[in-house]
PDB file of N, CA and C in Angstrom:
ATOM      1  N   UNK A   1      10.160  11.898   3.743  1.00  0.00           N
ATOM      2  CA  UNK A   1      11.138  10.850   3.521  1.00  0.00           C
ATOM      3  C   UNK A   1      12.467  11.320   4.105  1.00  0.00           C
ATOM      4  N   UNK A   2      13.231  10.333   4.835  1.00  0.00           N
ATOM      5  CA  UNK A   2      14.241  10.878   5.506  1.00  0.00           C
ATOM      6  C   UNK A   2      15.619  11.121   4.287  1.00  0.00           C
ATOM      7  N   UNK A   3      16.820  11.557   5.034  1.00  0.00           N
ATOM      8  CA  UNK A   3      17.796  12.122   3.966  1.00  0.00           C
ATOM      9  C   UNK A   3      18.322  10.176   3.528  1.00  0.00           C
ATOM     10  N   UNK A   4      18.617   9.643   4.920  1.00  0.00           N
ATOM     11  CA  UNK A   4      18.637   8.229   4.050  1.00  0.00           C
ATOM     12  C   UNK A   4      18.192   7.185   2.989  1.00  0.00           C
ATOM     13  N   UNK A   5      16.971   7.556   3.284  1.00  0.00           N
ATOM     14  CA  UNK A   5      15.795   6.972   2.228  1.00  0.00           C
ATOM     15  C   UNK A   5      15.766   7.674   0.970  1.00  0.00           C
ATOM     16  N   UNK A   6      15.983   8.677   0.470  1.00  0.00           N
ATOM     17  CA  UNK A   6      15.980   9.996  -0.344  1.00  0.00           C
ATOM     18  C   UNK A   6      17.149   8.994  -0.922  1.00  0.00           C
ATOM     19  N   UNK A   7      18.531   9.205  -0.517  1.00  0.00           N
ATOM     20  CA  UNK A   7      20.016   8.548  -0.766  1.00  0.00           C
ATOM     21  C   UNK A   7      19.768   7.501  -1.561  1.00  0.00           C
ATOM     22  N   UNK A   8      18.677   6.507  -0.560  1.00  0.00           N
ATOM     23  CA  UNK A   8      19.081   4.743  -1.281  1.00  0.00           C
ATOM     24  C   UNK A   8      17.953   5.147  -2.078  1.00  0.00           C
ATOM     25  N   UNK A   9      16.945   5.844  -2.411  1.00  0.00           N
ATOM     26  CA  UNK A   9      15.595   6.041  -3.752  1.00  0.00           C
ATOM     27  C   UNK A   9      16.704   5.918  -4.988  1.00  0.00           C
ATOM     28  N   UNK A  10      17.742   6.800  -5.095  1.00  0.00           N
ATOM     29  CA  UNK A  10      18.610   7.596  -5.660  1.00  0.00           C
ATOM     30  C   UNK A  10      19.581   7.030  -6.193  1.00  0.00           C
ATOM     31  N   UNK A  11      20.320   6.121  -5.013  1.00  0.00           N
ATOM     32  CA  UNK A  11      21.044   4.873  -5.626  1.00  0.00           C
ATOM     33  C   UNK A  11      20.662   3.805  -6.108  1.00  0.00           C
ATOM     34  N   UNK A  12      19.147   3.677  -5.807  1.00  0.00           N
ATOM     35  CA  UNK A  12      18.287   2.354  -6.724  1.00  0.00           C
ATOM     36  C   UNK A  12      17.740   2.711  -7.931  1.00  0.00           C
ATOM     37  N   UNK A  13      17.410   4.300  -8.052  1.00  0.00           N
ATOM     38  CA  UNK A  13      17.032   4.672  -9.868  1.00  0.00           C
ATOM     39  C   UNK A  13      17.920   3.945 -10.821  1.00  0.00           C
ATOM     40  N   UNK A  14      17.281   3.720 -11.804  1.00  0.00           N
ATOM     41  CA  UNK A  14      17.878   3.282 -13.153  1.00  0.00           C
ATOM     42  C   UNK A  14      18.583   4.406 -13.738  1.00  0.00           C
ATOM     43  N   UNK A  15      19.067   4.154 -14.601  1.00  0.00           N
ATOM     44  CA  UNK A  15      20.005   5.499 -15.382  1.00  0.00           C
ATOM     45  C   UNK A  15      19.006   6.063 -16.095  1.00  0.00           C
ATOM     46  N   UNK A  16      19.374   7.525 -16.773  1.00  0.00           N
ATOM     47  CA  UNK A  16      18.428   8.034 -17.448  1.00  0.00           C
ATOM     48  C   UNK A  16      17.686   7.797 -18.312  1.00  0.00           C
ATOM     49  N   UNK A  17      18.931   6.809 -19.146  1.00  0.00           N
ATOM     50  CA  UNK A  17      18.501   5.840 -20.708  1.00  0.00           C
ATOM     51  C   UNK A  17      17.046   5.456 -20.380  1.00  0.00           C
ATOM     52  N   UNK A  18      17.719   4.000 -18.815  1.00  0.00           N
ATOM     53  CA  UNK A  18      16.298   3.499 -18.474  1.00  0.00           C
ATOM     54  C   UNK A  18      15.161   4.101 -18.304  1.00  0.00           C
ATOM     55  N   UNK A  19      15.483   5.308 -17.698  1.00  0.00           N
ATOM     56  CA  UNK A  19      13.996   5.830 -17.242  1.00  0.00           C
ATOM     57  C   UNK A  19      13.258   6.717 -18.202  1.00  0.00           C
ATOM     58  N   UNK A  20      14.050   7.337 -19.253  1.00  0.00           N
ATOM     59  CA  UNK A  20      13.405   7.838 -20.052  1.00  0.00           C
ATOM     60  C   UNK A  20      12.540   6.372 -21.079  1.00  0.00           C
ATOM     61  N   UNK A  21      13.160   5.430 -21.241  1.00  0.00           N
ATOM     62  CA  UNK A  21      12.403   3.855 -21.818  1.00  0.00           C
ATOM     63  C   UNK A  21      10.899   3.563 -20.825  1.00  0.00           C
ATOM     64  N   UNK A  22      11.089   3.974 -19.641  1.00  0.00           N
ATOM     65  CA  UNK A  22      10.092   3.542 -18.652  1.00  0.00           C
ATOM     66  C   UNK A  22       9.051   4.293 -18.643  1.00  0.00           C
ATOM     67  N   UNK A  23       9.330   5.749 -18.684  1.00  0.00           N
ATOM     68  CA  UNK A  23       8.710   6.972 -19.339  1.00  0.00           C
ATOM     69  C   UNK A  23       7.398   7.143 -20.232  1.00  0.00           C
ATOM     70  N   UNK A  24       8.813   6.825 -21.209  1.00  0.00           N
ATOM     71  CA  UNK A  24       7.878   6.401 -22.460  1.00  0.00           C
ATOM     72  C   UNK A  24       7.097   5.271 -22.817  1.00  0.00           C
ATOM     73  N   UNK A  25       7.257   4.371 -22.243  1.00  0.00           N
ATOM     74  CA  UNK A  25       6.356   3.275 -21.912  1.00  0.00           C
ATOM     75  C   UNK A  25       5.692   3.558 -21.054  1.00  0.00           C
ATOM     76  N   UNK A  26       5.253   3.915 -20.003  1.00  0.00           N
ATOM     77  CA  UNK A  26       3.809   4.385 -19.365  1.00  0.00           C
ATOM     78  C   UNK A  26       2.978   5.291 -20.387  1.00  0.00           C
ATOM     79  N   UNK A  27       3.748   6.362 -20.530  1.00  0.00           N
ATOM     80  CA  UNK A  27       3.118   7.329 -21.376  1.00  0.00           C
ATOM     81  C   UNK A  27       2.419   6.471 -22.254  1.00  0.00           C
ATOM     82  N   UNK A  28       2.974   5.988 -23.420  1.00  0.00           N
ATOM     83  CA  UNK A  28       2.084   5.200 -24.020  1.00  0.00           C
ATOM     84  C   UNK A  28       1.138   4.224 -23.807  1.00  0.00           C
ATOM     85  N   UNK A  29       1.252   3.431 -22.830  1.00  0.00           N
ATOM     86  CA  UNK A  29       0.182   2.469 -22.240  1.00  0.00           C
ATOM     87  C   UNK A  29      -1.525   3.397 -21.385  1.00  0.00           C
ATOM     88  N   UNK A  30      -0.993   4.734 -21.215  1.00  0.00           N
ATOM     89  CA  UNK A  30      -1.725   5.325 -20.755  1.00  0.00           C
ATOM     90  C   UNK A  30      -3.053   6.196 -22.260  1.00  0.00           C
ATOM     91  N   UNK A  31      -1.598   6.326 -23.457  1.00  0.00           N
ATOM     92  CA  UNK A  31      -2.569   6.385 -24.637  1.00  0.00           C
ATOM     93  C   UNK A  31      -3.518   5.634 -24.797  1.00  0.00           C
ATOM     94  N   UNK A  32      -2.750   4.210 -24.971  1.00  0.00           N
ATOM     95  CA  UNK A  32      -3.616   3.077 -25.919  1.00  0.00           C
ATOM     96  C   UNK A  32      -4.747   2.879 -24.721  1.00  0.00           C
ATOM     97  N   UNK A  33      -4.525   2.848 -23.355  1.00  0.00           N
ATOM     98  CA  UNK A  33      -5.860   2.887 -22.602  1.00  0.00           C
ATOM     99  C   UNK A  33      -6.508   4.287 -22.513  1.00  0.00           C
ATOM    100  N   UNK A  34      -6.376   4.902 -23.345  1.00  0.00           N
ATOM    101  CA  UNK A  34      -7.399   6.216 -23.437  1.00  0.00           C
ATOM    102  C   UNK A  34      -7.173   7.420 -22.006  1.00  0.00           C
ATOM    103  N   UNK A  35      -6.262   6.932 -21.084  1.00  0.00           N
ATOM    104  CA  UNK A  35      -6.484   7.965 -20.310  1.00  0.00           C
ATOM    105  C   UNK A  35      -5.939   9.221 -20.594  1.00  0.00           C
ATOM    106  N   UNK A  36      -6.038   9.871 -19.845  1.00  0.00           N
ATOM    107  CA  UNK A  36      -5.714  11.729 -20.297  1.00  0.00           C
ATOM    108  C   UNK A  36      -4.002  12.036 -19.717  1.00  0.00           C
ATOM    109  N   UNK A  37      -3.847  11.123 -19.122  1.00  0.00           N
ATOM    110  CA  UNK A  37      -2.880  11.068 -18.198  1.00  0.00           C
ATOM    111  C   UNK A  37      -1.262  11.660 -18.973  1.00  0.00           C
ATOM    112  N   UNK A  38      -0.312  12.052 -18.454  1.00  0.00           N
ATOM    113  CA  UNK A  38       0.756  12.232 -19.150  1.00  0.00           C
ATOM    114  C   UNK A  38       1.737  12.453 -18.333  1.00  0.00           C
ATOM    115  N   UNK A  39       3.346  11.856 -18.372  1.00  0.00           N
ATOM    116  CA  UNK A  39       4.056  12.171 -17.115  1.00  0.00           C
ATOM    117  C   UNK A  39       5.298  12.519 -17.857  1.00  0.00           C
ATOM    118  N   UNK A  40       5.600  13.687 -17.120  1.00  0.00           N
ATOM    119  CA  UNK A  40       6.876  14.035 -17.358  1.00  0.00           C
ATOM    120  C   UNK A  40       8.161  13.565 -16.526  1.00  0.00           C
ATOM    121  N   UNK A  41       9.309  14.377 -17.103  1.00  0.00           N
ATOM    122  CA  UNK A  41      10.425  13.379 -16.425  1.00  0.00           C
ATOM    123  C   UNK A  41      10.283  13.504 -14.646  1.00  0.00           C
ATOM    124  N   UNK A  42      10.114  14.881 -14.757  1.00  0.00           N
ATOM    125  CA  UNK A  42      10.399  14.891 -13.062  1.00  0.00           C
ATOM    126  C   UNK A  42       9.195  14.482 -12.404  1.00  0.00           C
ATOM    127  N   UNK A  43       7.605  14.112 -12.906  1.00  0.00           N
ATOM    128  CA  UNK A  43       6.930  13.087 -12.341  1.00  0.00           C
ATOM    129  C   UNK A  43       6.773  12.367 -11.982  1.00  0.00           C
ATOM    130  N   UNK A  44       7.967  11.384 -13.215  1.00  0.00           N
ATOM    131  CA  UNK A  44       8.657  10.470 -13.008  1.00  0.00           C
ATOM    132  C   UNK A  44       9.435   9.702 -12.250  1.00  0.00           C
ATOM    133  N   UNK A  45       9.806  10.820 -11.731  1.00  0.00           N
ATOM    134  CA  UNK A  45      11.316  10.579 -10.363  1.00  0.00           C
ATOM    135  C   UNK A  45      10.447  11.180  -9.145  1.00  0.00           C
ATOM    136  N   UNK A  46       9.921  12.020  -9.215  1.00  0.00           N
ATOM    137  CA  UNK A  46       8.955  12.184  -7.928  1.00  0.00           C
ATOM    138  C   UNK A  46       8.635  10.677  -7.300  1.00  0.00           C
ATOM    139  N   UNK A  47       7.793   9.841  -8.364  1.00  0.00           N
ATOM    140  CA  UNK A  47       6.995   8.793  -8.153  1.00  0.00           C
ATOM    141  C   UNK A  47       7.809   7.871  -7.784  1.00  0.00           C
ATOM    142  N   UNK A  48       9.466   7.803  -8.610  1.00  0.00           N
ATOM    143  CA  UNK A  48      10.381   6.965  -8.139  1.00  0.00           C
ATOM    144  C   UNK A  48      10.544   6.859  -6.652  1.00  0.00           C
ATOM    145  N   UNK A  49      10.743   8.297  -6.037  1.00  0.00           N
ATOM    146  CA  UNK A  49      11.385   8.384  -4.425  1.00  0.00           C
ATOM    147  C   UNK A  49      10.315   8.281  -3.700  1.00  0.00           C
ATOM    148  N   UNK A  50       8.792   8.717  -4.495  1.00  0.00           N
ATOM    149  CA  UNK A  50       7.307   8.471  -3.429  1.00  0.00           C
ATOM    150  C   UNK A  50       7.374   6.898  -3.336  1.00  0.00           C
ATOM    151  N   UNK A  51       7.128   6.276  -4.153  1.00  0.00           N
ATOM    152  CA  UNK A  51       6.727   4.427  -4.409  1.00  0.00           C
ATOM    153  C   UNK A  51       7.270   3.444  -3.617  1.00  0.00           C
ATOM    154  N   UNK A  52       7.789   3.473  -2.698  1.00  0.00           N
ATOM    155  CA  UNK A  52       8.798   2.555  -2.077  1.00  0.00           C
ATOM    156  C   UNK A  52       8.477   1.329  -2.781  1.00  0.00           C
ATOM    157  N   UNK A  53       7.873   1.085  -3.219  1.00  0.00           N
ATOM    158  CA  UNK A  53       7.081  -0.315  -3.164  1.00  0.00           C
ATOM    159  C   UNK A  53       7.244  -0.388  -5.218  1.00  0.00           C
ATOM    160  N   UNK A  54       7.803   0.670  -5.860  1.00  0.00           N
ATOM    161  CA  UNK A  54       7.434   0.467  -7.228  1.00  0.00           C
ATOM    162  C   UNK A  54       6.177   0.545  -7.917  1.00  0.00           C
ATOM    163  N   UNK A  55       5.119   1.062  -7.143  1.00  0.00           N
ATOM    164  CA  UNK A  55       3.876   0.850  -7.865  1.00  0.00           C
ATOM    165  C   UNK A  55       3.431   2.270  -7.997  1.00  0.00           C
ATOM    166  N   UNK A  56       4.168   3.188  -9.045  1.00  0.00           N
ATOM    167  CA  UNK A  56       3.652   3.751  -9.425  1.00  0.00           C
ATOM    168  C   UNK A  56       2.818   4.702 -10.184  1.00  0.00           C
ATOM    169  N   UNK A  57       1.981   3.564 -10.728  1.00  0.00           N
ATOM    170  CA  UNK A  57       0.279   3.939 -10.572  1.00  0.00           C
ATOM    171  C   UNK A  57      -0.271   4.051  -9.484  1.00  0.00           C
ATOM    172  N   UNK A  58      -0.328   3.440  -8.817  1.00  0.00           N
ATOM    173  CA  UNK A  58      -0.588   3.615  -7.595  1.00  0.00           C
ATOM    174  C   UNK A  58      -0.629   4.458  -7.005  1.00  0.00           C
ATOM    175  N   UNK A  59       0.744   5.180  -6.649  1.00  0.00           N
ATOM    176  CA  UNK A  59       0.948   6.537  -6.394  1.00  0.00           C
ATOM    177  C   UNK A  59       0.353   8.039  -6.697  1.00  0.00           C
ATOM    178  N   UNK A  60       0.450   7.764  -7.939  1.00  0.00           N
ATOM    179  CA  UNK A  60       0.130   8.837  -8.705  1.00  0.00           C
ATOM    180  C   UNK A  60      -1.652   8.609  -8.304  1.00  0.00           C
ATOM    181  N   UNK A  61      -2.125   7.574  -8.727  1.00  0.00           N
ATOM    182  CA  UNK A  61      -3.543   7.897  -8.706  1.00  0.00           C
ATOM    183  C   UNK A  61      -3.896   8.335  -7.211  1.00  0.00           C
ATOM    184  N   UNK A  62      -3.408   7.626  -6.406  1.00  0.00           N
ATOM    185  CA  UNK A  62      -3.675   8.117  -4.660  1.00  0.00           C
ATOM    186  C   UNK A  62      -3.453   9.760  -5.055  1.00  0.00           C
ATOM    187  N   UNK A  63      -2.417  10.468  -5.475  1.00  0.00           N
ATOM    188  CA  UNK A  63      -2.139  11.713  -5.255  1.00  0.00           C
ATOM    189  C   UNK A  63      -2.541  12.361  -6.434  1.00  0.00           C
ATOM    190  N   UNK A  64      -3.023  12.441  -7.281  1.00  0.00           N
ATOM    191  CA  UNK A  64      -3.464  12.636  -8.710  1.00  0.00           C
ATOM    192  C   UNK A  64      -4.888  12.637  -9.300  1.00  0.00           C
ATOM    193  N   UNK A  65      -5.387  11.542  -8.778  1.00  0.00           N
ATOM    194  CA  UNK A  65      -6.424  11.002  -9.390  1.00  0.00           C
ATOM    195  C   UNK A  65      -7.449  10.606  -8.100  1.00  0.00           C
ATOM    196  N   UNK A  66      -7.093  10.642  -6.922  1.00  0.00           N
ATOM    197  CA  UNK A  66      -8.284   9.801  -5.952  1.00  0.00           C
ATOM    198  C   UNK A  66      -9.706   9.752  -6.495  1.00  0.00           C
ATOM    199  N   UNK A  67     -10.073  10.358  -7.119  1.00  0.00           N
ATOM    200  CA  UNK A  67     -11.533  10.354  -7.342  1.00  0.00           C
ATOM    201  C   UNK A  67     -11.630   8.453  -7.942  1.00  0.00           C
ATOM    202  N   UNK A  68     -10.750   8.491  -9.074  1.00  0.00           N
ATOM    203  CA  UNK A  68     -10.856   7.208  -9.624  1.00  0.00           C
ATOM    204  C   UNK A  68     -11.016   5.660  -8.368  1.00  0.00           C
ATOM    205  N   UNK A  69     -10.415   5.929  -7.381  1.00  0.00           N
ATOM    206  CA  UNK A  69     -10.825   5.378  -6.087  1.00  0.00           C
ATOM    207  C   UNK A  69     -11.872   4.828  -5.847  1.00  0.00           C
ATOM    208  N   UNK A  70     -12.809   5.530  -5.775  1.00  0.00           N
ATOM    209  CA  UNK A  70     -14.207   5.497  -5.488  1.00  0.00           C
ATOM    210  C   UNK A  70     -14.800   4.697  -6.729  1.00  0.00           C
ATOM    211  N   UNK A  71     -14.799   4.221  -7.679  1.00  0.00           N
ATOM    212  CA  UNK A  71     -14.860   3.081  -8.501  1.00  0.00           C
ATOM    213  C   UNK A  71     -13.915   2.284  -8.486  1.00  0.00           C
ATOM    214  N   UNK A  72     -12.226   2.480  -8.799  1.00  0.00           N
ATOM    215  CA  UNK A  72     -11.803   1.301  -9.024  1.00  0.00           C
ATOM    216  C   UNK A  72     -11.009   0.748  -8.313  1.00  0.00           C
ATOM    217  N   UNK A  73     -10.539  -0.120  -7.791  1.00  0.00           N
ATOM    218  CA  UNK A  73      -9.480  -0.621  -6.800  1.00  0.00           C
ATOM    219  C   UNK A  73      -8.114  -0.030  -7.399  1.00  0.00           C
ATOM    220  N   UNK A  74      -7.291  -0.117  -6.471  1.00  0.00           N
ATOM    221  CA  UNK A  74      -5.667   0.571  -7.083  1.00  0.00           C
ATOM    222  C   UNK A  74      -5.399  -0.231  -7.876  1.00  0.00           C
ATOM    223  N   UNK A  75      -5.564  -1.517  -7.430  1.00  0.00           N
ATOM    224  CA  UNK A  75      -5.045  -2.826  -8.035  1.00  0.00           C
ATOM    225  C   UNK A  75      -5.107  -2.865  -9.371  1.00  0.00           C
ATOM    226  N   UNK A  76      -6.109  -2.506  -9.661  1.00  0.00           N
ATOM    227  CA  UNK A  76      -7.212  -3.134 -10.599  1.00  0.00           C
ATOM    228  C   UNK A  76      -6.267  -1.901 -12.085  1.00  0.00           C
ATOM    229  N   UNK A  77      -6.691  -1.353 -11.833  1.00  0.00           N
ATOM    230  CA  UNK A  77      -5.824   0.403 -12.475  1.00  0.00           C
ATOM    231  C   UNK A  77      -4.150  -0.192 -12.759  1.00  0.00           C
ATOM    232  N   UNK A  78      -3.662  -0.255 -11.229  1.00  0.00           N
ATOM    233  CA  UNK A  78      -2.312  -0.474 -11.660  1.00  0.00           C
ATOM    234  C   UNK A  78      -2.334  -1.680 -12.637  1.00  0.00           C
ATOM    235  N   UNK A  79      -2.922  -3.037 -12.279  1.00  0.00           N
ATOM    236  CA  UNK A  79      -2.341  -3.725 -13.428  1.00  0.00           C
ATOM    237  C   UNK A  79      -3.094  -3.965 -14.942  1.00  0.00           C
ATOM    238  N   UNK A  80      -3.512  -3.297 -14.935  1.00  0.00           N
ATOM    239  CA  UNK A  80      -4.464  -2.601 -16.541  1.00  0.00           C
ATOM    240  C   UNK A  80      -3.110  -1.656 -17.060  1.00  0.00           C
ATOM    241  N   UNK A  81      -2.202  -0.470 -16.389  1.00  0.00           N
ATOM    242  CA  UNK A  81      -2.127   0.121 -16.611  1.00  0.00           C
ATOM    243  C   UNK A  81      -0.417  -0.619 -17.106  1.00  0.00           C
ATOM    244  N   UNK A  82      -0.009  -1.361 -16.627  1.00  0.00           N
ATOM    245  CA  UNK A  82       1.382  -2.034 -16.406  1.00  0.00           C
ATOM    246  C   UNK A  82       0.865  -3.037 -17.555  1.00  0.00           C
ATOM    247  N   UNK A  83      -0.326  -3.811 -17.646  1.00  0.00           N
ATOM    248  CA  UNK A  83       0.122  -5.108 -19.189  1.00  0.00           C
ATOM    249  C   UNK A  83       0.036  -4.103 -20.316  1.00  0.00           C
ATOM    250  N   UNK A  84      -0.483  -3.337 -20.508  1.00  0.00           N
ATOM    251  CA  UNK A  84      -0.119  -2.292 -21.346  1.00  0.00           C
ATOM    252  C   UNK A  84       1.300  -1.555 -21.519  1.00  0.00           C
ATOM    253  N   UNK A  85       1.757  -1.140 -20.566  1.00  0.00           N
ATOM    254  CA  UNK A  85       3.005  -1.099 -20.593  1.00  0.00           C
ATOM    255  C   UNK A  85       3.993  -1.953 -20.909  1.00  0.00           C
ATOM    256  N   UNK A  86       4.002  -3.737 -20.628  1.00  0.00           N
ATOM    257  CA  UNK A  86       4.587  -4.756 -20.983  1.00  0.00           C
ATOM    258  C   UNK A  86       4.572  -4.874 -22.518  1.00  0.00           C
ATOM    259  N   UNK A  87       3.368  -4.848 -22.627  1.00  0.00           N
ATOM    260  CA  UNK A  87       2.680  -5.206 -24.088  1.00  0.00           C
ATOM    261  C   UNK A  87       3.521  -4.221 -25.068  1.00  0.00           C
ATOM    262  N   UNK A  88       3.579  -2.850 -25.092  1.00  0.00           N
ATOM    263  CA  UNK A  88       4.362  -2.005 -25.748  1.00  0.00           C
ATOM    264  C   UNK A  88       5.828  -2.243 -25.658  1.00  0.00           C
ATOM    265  N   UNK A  89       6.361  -2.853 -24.324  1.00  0.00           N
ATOM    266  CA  UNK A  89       8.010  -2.994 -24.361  1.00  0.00           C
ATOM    267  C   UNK A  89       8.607  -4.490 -25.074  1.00  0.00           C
ATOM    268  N   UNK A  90       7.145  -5.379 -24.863  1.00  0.00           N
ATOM    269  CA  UNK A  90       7.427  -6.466 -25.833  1.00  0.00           C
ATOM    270  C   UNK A  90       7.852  -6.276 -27.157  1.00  0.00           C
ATOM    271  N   UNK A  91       6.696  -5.410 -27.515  1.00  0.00           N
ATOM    272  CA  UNK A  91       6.576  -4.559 -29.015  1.00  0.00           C
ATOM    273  C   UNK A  91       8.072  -4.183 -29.792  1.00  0.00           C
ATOM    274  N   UNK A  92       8.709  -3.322 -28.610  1.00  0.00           N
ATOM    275  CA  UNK A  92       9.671  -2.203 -29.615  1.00  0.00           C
ATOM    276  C   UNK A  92      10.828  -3.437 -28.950  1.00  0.00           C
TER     277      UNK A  92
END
């Protein structure tokens, strides 16, 4: 990723508040769907400046998880993995 792209990742993050809320909402959506999965902060922001696109589950499973690939579409994962996430931010 170039030093520009790095810059605007950086100036488009949310504040910490947010991202620790975003955090913790994956984390948990990843409970209640049983996976093993767990992300810490700087996973977190990794995935922020990898994702151009925001999707990341996506990410992570391409670089994390590929095996899951070979059964399930990204798609399919990411948005299993995101109404769960909704569902919990509805919640609190």
């Amino acid at each position: 990723m170039s030093r520009a792209a790095v810059s605007e990742a950086m100036a488009d993050a949310p504040s910490e508040e947010r991202m620790a809320a975003e955090l913790e909402a994956y984390n948990r959506a990843f409970l209640e769907l049983e996976l093993s999965w767990r992300w810490d902060a700087r996973t977190f922001r990794d995935l922020w400046h990898l994702a151009a696109d925001r999707d990341f589950v996506g990410a992570y499973v391409e670089q994390q998880q590929p095996h899951l690939l070979r059964v399930y579409e990204k798609s399919f994962l990411r948005d299993l993995v995101l109404s769960a996430k909704d569902r919990y931010q509805r919640e609190c």
